[in-house]
Protein backbone atom coordinates (compact mmCIF):
# COMPACT_ATOMS: atom_id res chain seq x y z
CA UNK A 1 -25.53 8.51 -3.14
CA UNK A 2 -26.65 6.13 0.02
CA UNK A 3 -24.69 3.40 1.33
CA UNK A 4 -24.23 1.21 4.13
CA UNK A 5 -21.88 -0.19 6.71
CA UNK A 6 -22.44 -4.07 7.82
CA UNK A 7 -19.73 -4.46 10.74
CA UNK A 8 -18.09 -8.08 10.61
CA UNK A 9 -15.19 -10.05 12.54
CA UNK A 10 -12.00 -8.98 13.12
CA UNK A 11 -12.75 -5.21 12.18
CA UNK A 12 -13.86 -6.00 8.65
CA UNK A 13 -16.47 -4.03 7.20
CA UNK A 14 -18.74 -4.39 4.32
CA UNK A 15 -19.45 -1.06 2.65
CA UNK A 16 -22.45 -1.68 0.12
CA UNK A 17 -22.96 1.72 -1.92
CA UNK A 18 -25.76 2.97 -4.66
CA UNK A 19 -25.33 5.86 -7.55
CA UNK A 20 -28.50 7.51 -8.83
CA UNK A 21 -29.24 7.21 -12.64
CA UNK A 22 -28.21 10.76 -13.20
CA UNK A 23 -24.94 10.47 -11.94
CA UNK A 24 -24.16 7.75 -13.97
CA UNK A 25 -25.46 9.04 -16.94
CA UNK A 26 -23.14 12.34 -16.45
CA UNK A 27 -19.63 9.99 -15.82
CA UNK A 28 -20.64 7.69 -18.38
CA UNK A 29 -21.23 10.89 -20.75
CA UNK A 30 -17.72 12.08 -19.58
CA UNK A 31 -16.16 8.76 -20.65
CA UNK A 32 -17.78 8.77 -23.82
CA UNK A 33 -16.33 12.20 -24.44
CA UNK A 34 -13.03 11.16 -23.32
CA UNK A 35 -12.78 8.60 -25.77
CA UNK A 36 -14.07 10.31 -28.70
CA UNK A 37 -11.23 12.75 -28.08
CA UNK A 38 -8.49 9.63 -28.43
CA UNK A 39 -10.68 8.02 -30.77
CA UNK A 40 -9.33 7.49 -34.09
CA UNK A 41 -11.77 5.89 -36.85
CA UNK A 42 -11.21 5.54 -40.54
CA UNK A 43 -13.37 8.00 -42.35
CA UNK A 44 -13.08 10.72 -39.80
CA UNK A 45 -10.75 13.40 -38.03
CA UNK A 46 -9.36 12.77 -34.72
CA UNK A 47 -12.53 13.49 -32.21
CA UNK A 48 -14.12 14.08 -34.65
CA UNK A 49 -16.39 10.83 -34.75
CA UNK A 50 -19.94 11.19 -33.66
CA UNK A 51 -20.82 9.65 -30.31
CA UNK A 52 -23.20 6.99 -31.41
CA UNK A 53 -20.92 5.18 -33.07
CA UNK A 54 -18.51 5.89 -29.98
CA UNK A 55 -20.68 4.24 -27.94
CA UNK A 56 -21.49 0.88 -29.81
CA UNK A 57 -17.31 0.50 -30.91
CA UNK A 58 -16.13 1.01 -27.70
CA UNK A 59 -19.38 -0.27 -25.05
CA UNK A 60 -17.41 -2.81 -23.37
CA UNK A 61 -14.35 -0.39 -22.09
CA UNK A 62 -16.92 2.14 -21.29
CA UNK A 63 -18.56 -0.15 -19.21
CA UNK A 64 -15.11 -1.28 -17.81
CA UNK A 65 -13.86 2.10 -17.39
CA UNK A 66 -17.44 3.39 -15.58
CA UNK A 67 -17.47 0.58 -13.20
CA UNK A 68 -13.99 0.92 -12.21
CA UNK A 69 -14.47 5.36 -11.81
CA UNK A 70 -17.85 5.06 -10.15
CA UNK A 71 -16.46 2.42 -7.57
CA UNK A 72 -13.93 5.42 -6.56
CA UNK A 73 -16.52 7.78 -6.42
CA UNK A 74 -18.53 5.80 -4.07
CA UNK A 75 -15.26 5.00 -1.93
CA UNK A 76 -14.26 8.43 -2.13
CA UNK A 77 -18.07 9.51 -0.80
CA UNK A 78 -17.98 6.82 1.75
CA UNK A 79 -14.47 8.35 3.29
CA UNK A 80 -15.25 11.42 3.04
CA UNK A 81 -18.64 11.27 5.23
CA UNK A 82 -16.70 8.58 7.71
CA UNK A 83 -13.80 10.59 8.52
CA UNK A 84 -13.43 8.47 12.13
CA UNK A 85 -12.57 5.45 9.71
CA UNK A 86 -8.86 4.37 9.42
CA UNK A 87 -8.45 1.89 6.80
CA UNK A 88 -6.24 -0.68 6.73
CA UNK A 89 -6.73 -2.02 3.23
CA UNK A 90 -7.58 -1.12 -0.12
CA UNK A 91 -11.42 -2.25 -0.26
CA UNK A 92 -11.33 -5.69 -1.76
CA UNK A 93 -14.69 -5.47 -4.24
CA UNK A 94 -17.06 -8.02 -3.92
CA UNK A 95 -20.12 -6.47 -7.13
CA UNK A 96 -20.44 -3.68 -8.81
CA UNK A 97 -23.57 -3.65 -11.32
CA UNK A 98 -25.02 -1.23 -13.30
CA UNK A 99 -28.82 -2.15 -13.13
CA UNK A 100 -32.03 -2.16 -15.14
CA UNK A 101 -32.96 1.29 -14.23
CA UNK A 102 -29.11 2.91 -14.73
CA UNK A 103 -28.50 3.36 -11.12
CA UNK A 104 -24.77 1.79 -10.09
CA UNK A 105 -24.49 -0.41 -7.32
CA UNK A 106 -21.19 -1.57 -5.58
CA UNK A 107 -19.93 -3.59 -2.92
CA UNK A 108 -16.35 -4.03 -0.74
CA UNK A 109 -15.04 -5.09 1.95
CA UNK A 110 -11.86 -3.50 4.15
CA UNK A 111 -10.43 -3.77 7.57
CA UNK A 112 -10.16 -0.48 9.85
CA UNK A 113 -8.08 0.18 12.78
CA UNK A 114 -9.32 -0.29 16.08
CA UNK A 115 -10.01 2.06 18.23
CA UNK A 116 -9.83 0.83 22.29
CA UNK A 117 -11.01 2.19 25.10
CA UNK A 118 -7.57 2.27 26.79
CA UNK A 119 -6.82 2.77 30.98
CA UNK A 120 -5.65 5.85 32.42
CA UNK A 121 -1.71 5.35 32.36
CA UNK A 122 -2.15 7.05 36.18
CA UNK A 123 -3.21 4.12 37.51
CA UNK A 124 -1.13 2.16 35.82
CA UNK A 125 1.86 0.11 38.12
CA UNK A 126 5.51 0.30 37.35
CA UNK A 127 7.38 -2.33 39.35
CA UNK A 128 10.75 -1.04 41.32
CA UNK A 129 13.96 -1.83 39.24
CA UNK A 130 17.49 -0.99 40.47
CA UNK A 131 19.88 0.51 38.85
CA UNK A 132 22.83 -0.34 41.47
CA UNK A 133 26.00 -1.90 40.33
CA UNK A 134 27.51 -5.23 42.59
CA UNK A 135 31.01 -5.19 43.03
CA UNK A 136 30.53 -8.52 41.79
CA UNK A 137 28.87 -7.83 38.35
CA UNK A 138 31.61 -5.70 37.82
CA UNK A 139 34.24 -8.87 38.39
CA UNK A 140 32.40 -10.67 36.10
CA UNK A 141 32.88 -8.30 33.28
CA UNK A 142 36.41 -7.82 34.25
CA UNK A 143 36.42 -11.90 34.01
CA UNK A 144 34.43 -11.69 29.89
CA UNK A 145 37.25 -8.93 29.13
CA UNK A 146 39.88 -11.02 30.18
CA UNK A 147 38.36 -14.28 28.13
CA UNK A 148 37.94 -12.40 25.26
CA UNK A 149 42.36 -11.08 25.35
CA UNK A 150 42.92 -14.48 26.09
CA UNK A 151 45.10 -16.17 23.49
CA UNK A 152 45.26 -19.72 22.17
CA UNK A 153 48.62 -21.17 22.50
CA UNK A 154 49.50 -24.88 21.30
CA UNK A 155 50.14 -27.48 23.81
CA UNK A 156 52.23 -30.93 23.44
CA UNK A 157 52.37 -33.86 25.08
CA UNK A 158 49.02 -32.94 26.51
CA UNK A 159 45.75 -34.76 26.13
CA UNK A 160 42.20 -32.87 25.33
CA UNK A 161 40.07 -31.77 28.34
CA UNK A 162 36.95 -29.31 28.06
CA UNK A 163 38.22 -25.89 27.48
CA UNK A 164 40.87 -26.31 24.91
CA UNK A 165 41.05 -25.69 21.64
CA UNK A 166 41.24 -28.66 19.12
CA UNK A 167 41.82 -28.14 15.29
CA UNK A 168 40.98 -31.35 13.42
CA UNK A 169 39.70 -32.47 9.94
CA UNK A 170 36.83 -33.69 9.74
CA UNK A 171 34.44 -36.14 7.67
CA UNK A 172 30.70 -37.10 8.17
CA UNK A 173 29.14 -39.87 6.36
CA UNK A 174 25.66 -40.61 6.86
CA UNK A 175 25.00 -44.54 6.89
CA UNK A 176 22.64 -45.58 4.19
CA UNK A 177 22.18 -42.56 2.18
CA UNK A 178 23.40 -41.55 -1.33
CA UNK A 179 24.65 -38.21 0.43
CA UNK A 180 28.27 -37.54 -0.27
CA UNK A 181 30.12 -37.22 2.41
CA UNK A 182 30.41 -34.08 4.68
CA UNK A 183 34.13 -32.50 4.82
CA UNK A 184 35.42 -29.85 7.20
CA UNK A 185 39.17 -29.56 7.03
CA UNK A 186 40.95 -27.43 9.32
CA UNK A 187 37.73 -27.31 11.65
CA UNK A 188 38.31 -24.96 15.26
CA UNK A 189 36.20 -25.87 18.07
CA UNK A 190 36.53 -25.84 21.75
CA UNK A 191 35.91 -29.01 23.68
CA UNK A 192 32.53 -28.44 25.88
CA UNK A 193 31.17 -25.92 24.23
CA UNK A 194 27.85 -26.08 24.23
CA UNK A 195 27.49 -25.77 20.29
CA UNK A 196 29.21 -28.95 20.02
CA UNK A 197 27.91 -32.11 19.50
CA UNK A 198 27.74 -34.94 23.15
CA UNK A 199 29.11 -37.33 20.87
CA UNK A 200 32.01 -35.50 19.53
CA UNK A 201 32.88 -34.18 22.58
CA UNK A 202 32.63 -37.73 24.30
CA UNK A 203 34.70 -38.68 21.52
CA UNK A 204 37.53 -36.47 21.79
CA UNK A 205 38.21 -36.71 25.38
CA UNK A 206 41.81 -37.14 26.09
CA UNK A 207 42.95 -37.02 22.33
CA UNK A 208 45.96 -36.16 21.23
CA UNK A 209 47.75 -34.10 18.14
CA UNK A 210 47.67 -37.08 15.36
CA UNK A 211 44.83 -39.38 17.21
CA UNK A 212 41.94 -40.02 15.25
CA UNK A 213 38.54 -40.49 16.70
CA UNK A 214 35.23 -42.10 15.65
CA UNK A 215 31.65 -40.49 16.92
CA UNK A 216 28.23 -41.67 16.16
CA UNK A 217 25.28 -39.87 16.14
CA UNK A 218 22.10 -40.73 15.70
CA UNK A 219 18.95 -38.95 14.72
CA UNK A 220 15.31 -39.23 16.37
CA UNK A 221 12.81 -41.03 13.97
CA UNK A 222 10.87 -37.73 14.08
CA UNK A 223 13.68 -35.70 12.87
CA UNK A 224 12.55 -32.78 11.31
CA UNK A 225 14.59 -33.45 8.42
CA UNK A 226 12.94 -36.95 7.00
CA UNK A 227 16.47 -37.24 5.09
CA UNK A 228 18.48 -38.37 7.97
CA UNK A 229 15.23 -38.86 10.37
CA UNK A 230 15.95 -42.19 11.83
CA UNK A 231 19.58 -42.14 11.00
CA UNK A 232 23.44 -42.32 12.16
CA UNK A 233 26.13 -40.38 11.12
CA UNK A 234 29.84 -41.37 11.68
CA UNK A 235 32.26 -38.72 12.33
CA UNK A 236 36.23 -39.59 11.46
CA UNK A 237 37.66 -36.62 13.15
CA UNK A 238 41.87 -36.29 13.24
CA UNK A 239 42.99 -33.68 15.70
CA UNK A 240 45.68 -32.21 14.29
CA UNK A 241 46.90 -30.05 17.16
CA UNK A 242 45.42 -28.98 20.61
CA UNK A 243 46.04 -25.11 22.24
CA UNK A 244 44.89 -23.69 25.44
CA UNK A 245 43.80 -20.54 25.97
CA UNK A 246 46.18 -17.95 27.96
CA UNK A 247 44.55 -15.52 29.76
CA UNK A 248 45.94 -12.20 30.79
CA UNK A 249 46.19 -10.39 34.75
CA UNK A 250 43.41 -8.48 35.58
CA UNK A 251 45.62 -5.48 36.08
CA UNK A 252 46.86 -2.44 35.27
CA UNK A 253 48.16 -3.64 32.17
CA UNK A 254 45.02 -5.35 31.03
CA UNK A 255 43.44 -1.37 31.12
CA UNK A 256 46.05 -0.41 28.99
CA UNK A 257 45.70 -2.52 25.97
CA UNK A 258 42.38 -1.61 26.20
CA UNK A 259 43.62 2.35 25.98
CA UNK A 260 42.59 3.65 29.22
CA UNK A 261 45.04 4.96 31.96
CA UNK A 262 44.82 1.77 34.70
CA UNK A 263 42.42 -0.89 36.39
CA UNK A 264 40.52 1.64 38.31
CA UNK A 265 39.63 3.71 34.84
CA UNK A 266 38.56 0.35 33.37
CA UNK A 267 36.42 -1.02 36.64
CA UNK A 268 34.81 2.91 36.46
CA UNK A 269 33.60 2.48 32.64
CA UNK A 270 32.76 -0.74 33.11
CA UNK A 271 30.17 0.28 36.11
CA UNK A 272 28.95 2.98 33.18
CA UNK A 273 28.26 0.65 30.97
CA UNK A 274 26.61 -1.64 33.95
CA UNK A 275 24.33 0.92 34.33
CA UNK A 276 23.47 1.75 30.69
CA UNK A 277 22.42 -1.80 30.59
CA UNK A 278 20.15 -2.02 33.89
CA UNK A 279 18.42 1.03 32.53
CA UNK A 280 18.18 -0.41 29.05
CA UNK A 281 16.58 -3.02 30.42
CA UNK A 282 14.24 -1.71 33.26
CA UNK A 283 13.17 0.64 30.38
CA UNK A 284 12.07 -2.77 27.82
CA UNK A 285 10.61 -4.44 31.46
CA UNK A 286 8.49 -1.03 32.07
CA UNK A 287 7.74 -1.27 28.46
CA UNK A 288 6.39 -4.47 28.52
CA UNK A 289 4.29 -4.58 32.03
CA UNK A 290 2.25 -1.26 30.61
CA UNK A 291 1.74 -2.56 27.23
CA UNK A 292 0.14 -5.56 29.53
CA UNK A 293 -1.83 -3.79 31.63
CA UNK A 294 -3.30 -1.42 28.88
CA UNK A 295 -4.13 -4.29 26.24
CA UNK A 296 -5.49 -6.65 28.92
CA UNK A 297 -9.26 -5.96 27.34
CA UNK A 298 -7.69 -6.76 24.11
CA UNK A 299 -8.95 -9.88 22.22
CA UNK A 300 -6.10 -11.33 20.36
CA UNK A 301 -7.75 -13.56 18.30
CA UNK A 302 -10.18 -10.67 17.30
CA UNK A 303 -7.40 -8.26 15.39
CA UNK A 304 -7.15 -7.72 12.41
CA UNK A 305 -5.97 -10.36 10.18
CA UNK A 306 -4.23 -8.18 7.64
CA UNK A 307 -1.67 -7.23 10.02
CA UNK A 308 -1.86 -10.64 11.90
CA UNK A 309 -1.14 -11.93 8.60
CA UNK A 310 1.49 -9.51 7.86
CA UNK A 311 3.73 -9.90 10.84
CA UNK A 312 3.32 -13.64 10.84
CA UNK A 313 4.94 -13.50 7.06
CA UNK A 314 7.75 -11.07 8.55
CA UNK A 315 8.89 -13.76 11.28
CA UNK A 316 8.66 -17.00 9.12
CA UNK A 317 10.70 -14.88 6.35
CA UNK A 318 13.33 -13.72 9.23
CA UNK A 319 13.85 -17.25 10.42
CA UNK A 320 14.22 -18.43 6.46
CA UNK A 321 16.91 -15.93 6.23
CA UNK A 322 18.41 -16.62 9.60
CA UNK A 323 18.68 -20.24 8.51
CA UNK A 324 19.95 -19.39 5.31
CA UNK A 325 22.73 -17.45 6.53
CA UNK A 326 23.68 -21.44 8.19
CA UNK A 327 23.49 -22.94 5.10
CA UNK A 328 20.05 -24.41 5.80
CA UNK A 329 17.25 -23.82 3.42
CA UNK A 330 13.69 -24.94 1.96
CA UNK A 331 15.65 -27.61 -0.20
CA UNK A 332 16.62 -29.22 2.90
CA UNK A 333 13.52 -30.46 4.00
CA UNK A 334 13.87 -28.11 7.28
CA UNK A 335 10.88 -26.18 6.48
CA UNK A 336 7.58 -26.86 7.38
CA UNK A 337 5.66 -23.63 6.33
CA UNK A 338 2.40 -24.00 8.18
CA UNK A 339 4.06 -25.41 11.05
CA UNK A 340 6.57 -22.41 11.20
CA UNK A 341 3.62 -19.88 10.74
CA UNK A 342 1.62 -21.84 13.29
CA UNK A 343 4.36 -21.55 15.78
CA UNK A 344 4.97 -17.76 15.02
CA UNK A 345 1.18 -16.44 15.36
CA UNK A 346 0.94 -16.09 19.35
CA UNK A 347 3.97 -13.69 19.00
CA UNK A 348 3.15 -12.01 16.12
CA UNK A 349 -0.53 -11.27 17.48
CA UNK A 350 1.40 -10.04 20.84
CA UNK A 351 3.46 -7.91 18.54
CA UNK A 352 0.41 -6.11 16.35
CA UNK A 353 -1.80 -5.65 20.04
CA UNK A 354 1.57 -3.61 21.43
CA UNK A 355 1.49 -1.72 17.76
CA UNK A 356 -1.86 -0.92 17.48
CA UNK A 357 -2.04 0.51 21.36
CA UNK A 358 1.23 2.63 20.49
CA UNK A 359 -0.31 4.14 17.67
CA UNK A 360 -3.28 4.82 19.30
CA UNK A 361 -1.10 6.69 22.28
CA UNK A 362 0.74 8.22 19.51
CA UNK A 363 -2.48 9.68 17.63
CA UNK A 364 -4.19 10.60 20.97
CA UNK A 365 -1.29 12.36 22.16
CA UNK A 366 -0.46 13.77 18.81
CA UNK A 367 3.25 12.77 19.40
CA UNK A 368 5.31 14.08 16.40
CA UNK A 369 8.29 11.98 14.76
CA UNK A 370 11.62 12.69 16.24
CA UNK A 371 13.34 13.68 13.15
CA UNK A 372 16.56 14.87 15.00
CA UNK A 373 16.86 11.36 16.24
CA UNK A 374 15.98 9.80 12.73
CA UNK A 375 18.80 12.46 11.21
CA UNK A 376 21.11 10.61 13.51
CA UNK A 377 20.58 7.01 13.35
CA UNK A 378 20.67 7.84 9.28
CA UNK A 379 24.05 9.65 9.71
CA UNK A 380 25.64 7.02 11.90
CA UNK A 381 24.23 4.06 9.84
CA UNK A 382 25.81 6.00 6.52
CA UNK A 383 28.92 6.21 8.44
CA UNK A 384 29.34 2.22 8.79
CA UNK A 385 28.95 2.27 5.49
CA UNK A 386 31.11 4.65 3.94
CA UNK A 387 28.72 6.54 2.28
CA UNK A 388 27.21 10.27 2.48
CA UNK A 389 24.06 10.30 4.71
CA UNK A 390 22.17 12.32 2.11
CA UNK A 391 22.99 9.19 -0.36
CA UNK A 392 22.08 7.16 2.24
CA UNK A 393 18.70 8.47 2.86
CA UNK A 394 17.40 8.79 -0.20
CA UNK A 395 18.55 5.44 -0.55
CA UNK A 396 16.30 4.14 2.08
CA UNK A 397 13.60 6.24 1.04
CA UNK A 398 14.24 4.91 -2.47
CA UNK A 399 14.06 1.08 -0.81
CA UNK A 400 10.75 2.11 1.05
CA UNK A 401 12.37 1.97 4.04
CA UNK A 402 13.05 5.29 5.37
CA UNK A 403 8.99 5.67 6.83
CA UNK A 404 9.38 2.68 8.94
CA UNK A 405 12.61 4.19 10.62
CA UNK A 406 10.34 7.32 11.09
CA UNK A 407 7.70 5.00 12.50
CA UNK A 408 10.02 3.29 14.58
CA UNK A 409 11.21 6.52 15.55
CA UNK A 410 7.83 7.95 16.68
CA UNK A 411 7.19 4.62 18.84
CA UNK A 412 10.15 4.89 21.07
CA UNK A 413 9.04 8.09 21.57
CA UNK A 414 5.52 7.04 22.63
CA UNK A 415 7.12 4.13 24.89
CA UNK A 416 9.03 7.09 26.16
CA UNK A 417 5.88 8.91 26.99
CA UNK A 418 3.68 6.24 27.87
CA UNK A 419 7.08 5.57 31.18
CA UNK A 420 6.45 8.94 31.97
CA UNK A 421 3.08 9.22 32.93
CA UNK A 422 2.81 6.24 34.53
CA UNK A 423 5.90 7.56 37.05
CA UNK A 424 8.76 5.90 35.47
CA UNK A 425 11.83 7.89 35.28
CA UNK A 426 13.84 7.40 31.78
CA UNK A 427 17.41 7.82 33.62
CA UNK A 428 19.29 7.65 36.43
């Protein structure tokens, strides 16, 4: 066999590959054989039917079937003298012939995985993150804590300010549209909040339990839903009762319902948990400044686009689902496919440079899966869910899914690595 390797853009290759006549004489002779075995023809036993007439009856899925085993023999050659090549796809096949003189000839193409010359991680720069808790960071947890035992009380004879609570019902109508109109009863929002609408919140301003209030709101001409693009909607909202939020001592008593001894305990474990954070954090901030400094001779626009492709399809299907989940969907006129996939490329291409460096690290430095650590994410993910973690692994290996928690696995452990020998510690 010869063949030939053209190089092209974004680590596509072009493998062109030639059979003698022999060779493809003996598979096709093997074929023949094979059918003549299955064969069955009136007028004679099973296998039994000579191979002339084998080969006229059946030419065309000989042919079929010799193309198809000789391109795997030349792919199988190919790999087999080019064991530095890491393929990324199954070779898409561009010809395969069998020519005047019975020689085969084929020809694919495939994308490999680059291989980069990558910096020494000792000279690599780690910048200097503390891990030192403020009294004051500490306060403001205590001050989240205490939000979050607050409890909503009603109010009367009070009017609405930003903070409270307002239950209302509400109705949207959009003006000159066959839409029916939008109903919300028993709706719960606080007044301010940032997730509620200017005008609403302009609107509601010194209500009262039984007032009812009118907003407007209008929507840009470039809307990206052309369904209301240009548009107002008019809110009727009745508040049917306002609360304020009561908010507890930061004391000793506050420490208790939270099951520890007193206010000290609780300041102590928060500072633990401060510092879990900061080293959580320094840890993704170290991760990110070396990925930078060792794919800075990295051409993004030059990787692959298999697994450009890939993770661009992962992050326009997340943000489907994430909008989905909000009752938004394609139907709605929300989704602009090639915009979304536009927008999501830089990262995506930032996210397949940081993978493609990790595995590198990971194959250079022959860095083995943690399977300890896999055994317990499985067993603690099986425990949210009620089920046995030997059910729930063979679940996810069922699903497919069970290798990329073994990849992921094996690339915090690189990232681990990778801190290390740069000069990073990994705690405190």
């Amino acid at each position: 066999m010869t063949y030939k390797l053209t190089e092209h853009a974004n680590y596509k290759l072009e493998v062109a590959g030639s059979l003698q006549t022999e060779i493809v004489d003996r598979e096709r002779q093997a074929i023949v054989r094979s059918i003549r075995r299955r064969a069955k023809l009136p007028g004679f036993r099973d296998g039994k039917a000579p191979e002339s007439m084998i080969r006229a009856r059946f030419a065309d899925d000989i042919d079929a079937e010799l193309k198809e085993h000789l391109s795997q023999l030349v792919w199988q050659e190919v790999m087999e003298a080019e064991k530095d090549l890491q393929p990324l796809t199954v070779p898409q096949v561009r010809g395969v012939d069998l020519t005047d003189d019975g020689s085969f000839e084929f020809t694919a193409e495939f994308e490999v995985r680059p291989s980069y010359e990558l910096p020494d991680l000792a000279t690599a720069t780690l910048d200097e993150v503390s891990l030192d808790v403020a009294a004051a960071e500490v306060d403001a947890e205590l001050e989240q804590l205490r939000q979050q035992q607050g409890v909503w009380e009603p109010v009367e004879d009070r009017e609405a300010v930003d903070g409270m609570l307002i239950e209302a019902d509400l109705v949207g109508l959009m003006e000159d549209s066959d839409q029916e109109p939008y109903e919300e009863n028993d709706a719960r929002f606080v007044l301010g909040a940032d997730s509620l609408p200017p005008e609403v919140n302009e609107a509601l301003q010194g209500a009262r339990a039984g007032d009812e209030r009118v907003a407007v709101k209008a929507f840009p001409e470039d809307d990206q839903n052309k369904e209301r693009a240009g548009k107002k909607v008019n809110y009727t909202i009745k508040v049917k009762a306002l609360k304020a939020k009561v908010l507890p001592e930061v004391d000793d008593e506050l420490a208790k319902t939270l099951g520890l001894e007193d206010l000290a305990e609780l300041k102590e474990r928060l500072n633990e948990a401060l510092v879990r954070r900061k080293t959580a954090e320094r840890r993704d901030q170290w991760r990110r400044s070396l990925l930078d400094q060792l794919s800075g001779g990295i051409d993004l626009n030059s990787l692959p686009s298999s697994l450009v492709q890939n993770a661009v399809s992962e992050r326009v299907n997340r943000f489907a689902y994430e909008m989905a989940m909000r009752g938004a969907g394609p139907e709605d006129g929300n989704f602009d496919w090639q915009e979304l996939s536009a927008k999501a490329e830089p990262a995506a291409r930032r996210f397949v440079a940081d993978n493609l460096v990790l595995e590198q690290l990971a194959m250079e430095w022959e860095t083995p899966v943690p399977e300890a650590e896999v055994e317990a994410y499985i067993t603690a993910e099986a425990s949210r869910l009620g089920i046995p973690p030997t059910e729930h692994k063979a679940n996810l290996a069922a699903e497919e899914k069970l290798e990329s928690i073994r990849h992921a696995a094996r690339m915090t452990a690189v990232v681990d690595e990778m801190i290390r020998r740069a000069g990073g510690e990994m705690e405190k």
